[in-house]
N, C-alpha and C. Protein backbone atom coordinates (compact mmCIF):
# COMPACT_ATOMS: atom_id res chain seq x y z
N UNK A 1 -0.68 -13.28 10.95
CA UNK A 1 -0.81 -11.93 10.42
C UNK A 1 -1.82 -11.95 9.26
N UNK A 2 -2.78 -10.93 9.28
CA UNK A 2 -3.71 -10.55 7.73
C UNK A 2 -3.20 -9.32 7.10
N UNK A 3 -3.50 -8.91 6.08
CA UNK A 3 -3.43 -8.09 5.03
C UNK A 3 -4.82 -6.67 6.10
N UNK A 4 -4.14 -5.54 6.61
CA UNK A 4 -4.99 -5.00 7.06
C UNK A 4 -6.10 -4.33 6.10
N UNK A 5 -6.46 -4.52 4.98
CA UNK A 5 -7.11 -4.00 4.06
C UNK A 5 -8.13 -4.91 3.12
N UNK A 6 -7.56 -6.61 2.98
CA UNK A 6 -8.54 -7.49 2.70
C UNK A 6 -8.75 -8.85 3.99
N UNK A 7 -7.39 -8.52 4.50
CA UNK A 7 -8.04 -9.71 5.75
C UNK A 7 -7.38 -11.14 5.41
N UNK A 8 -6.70 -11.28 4.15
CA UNK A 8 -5.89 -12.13 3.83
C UNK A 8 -5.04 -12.34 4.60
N UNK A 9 -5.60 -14.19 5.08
CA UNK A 9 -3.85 -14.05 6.05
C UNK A 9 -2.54 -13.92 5.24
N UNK A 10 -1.58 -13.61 5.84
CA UNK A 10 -0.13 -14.08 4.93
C UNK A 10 0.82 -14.72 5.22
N UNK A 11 0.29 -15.52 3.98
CA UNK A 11 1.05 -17.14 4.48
C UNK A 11 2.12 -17.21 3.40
N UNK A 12 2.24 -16.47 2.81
CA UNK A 12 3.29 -16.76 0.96
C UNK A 12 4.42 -16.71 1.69
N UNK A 13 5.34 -17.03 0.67
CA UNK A 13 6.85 -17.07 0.57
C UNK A 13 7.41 -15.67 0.26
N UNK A 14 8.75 -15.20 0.16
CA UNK A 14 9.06 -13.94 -0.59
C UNK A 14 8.56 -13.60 -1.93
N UNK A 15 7.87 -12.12 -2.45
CA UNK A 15 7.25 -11.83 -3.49
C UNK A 15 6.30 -13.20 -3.85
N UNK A 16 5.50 -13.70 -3.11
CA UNK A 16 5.03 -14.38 -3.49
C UNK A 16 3.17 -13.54 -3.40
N UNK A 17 1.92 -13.87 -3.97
CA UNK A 17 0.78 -13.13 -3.72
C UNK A 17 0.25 -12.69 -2.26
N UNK A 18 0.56 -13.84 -1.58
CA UNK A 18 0.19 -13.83 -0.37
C UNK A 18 1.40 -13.46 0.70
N UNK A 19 2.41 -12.57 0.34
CA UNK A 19 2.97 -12.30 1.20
C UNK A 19 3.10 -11.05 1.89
N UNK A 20 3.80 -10.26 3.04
CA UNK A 20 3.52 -9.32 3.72
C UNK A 20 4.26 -8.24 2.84
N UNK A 21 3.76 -7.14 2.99
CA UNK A 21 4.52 -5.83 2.53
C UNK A 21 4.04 -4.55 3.56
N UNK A 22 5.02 -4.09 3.91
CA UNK A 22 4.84 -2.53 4.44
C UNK A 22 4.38 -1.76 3.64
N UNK A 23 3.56 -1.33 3.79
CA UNK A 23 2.62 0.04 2.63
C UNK A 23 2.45 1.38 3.56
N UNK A 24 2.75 2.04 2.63
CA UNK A 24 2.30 3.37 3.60
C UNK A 24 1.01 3.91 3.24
N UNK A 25 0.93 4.01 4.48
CA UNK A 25 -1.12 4.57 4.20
C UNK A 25 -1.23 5.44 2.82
N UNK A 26 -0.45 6.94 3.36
CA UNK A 26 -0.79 8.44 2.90
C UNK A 26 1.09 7.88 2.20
N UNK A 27 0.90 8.24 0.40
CA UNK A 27 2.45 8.01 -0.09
C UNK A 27 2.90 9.15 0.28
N UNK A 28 4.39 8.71 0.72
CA UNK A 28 5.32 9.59 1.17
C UNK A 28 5.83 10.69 0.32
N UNK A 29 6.32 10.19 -1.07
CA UNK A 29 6.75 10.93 -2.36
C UNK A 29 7.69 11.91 -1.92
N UNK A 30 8.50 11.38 -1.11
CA UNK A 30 9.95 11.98 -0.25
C UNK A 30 10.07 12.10 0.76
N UNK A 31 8.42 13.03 1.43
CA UNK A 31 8.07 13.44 2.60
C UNK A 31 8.75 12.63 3.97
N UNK A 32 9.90 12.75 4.01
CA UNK A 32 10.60 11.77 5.40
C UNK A 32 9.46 11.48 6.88
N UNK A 33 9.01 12.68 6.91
CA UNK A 33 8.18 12.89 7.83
C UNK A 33 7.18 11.42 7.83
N UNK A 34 6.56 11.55 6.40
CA UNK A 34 5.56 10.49 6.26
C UNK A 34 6.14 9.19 6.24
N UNK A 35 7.64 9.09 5.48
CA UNK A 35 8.01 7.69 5.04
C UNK A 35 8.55 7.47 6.62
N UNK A 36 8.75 7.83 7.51
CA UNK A 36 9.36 7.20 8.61
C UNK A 36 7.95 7.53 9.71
N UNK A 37 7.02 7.67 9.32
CA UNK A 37 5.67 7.95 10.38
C UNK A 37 4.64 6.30 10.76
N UNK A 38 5.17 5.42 11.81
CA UNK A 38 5.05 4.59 12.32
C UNK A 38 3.37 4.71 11.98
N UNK A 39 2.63 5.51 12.29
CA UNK A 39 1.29 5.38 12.47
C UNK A 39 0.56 5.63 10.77
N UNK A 40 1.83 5.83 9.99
CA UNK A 40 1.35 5.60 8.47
C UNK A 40 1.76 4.43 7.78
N UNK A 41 1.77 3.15 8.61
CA UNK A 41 2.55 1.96 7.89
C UNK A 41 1.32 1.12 7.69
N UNK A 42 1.47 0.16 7.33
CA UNK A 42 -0.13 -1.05 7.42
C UNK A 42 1.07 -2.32 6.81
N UNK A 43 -0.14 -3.02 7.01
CA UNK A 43 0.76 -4.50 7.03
C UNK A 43 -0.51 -5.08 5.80
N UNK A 44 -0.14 -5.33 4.54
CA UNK A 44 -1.09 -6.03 3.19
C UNK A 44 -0.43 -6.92 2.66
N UNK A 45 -1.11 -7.66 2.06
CA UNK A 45 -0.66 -8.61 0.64
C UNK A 45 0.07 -7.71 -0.23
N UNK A 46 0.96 -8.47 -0.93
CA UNK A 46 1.61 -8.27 -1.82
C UNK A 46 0.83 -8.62 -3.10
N UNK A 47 -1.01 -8.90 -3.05
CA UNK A 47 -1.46 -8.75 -3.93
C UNK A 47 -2.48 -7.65 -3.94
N UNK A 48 -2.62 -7.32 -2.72
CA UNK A 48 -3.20 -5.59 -2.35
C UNK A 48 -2.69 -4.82 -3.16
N UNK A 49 -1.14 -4.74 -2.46
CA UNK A 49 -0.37 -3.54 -2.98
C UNK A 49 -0.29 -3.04 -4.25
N UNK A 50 0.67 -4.48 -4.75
CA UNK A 50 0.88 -4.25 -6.62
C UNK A 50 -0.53 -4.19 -7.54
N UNK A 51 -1.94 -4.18 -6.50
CA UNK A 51 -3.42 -4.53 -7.53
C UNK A 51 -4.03 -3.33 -7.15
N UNK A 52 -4.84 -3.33 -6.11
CA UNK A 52 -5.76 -2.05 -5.90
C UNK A 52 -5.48 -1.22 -5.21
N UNK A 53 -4.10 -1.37 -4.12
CA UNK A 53 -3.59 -0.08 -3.82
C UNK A 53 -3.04 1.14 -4.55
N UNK A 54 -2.79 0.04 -6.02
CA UNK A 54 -1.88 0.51 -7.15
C UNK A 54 -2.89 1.73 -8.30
N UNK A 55 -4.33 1.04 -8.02
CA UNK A 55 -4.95 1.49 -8.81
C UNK A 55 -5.52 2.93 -7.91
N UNK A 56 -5.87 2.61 -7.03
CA UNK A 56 -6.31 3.62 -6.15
C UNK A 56 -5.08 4.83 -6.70
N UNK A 57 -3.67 4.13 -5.71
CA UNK A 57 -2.79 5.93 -6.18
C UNK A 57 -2.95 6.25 -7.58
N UNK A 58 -2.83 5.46 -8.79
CA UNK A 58 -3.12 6.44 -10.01
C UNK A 58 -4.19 7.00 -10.15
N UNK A 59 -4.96 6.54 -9.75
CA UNK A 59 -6.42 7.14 -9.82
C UNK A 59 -6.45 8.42 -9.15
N UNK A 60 -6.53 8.61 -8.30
CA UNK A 60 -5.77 9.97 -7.70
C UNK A 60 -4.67 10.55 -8.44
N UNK A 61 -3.72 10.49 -8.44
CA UNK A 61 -2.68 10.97 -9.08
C UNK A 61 -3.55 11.74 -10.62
N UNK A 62 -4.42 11.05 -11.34
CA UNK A 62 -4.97 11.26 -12.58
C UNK A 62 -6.01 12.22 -12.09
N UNK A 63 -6.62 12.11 -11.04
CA UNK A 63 -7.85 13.20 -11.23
C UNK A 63 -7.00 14.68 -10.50
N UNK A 64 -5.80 14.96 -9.83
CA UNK A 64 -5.08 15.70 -9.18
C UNK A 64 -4.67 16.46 -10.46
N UNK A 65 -4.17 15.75 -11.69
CA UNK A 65 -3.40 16.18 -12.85
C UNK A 65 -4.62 17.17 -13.85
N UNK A 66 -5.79 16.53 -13.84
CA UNK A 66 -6.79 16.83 -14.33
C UNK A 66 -7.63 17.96 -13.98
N UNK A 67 -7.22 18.25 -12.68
CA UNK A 67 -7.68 19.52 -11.75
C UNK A 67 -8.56 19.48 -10.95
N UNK A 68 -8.62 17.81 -10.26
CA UNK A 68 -9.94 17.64 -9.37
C UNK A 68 -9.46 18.02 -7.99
């Protein structure tokens, strides 16, 4: 298995950098619809997620607040 977003295989242990996490494409933020929508899942590192997936949603989240 790779990280569908850097290509990292994942080879880690639990919470380890290199390990797998379910991410949802589009965040759910309750939306059941989205959090249970098979074709919004991806398969990343667990150093994707907690790093530049992380930065990406605030980043959004901040220009949404801001009125972009």
């Amino acid at each position: 298995m790779v990280c569908q977003q850097t290509g990292t295989p994942l080879t880690g242990g639990h919470n380890q950098p290199h390990s797998a996490v379910v991410d949802h494409i589009i965040p759910h933020r309750g939306d059941e619809a989205l959090m249970w929508d098979e074709a919004n899942l991806q398969l990343v590192s667990k150093a994707y997620h907690d790093g530049d997936k992380r930065r990406i949603e605030r980043s959004k989240r901040m220009q949404r607040d801001d009125g972009w």
